[in-house]
Protein backbone atom coordinates (compact mmCIF):
# COMPACT_ATOMS: atom_id res chain seq x y z
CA UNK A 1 15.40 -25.16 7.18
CA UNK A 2 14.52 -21.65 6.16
CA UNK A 3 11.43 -19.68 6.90
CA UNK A 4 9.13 -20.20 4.19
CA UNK A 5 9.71 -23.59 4.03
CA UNK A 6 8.91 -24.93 7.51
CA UNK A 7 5.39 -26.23 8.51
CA UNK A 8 4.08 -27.30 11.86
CA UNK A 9 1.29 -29.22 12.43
CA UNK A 10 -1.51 -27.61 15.07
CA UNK A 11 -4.10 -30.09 16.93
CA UNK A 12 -7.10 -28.41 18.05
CA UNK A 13 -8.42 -30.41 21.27
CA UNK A 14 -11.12 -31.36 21.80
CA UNK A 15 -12.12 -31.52 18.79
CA UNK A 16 -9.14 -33.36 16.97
CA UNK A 17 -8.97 -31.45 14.05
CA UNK A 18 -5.51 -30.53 12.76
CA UNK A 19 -4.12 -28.23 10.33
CA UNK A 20 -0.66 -26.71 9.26
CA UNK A 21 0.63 -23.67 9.88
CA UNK A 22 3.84 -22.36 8.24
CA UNK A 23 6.81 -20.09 9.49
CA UNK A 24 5.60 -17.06 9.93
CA UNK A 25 2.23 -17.41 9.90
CA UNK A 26 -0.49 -16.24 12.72
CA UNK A 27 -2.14 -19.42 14.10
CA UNK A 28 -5.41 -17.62 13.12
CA UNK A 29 -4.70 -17.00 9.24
CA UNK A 30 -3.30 -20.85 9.16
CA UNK A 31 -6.76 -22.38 10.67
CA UNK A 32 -8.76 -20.37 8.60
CA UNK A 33 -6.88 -21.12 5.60
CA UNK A 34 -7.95 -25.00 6.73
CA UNK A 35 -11.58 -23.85 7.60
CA UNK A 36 -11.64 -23.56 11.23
CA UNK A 37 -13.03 -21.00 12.43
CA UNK A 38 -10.94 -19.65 15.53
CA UNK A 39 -12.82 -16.70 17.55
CA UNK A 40 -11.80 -13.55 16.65
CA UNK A 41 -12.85 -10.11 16.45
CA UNK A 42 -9.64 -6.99 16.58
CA UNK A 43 -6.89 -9.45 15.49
CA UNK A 44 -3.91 -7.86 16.39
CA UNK A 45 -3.88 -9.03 20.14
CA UNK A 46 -5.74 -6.79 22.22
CA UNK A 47 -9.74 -7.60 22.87
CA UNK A 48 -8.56 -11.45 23.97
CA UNK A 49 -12.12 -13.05 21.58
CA UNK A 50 -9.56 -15.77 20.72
CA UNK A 51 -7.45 -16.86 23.82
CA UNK A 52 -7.38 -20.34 24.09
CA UNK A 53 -4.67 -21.99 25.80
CA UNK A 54 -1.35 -24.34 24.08
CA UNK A 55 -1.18 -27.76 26.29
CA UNK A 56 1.79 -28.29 24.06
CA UNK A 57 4.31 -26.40 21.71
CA UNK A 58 5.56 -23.31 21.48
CA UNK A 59 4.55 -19.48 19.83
CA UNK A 60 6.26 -16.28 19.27
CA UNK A 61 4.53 -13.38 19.07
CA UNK A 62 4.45 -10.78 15.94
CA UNK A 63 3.71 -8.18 18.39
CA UNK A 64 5.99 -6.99 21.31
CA UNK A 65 3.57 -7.46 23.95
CA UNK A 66 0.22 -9.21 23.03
CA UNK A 67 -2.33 -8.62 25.57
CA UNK A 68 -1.58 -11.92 28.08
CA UNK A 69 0.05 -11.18 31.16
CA UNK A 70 3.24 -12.65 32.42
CA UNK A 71 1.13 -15.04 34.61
CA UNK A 72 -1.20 -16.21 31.37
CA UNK A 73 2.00 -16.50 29.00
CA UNK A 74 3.27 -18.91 32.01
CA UNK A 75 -0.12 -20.91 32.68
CA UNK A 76 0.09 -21.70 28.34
CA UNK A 77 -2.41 -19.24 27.34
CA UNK A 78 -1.97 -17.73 23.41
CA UNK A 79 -3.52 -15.44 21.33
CA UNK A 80 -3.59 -16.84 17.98
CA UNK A 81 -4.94 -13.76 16.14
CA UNK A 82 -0.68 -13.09 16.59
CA UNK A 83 0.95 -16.22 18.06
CA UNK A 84 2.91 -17.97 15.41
CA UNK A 85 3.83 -21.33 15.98
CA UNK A 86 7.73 -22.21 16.71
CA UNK A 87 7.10 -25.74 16.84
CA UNK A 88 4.04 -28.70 16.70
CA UNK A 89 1.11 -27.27 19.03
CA UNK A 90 -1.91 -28.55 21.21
CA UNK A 91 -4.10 -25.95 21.41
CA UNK A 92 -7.16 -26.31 23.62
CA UNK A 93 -10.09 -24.28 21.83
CA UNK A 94 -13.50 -25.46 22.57
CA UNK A 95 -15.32 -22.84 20.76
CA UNK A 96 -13.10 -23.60 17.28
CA UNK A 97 -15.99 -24.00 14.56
CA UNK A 98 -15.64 -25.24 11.05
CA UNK A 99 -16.58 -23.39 8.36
């Protein structure tokens, strides 16, 4: 399947709400394109406002090194300001808002 094609879908816990996200797309730009509102502030992965952790899935980044240590990468914690999702996700983001 190429690029611009592929969707995943995203479940925001504990909420419930879901949304899509397509290939290439920053998990940020995809919820608020489906009106959640994901905490945010520099968006390009260095202040941390929107760190939330992924129970399941997985992200690539569309920086080199977001601002996560090794450890946080490992215990499932994303930044979705510029985490794009690779696959279905589970994110865990208490403070998501809609708009």
């Amino acid at each position: 399947m190429n690029e611009t094609t592929e969707i995943f879908r995203i479940l925001i816990e504990p909420q419930g709400w879901r949304f899509a996200a397509h290939a290439g797309q920053s998990l940020l730009q995809a919820a608020l394109a489906a009106g959640i509102v994901l905490p945010s502030s520099c968006r390009n992965g260095t202040c941390r406002t929107c760190i939330c952790v992924m129970q399941v899935g997985s992200v690539r980044y569309g920086i080199e090194w977001p601002g996560l240590s090794r450890e946080e990468k490992g215990e499932g914690y994303v930044l979705p300001c510029v985490a794009i999702a690779e696959s279905d996700l589970v994110l865990h983001a208490p403070a998501a808002a809609k708009i």
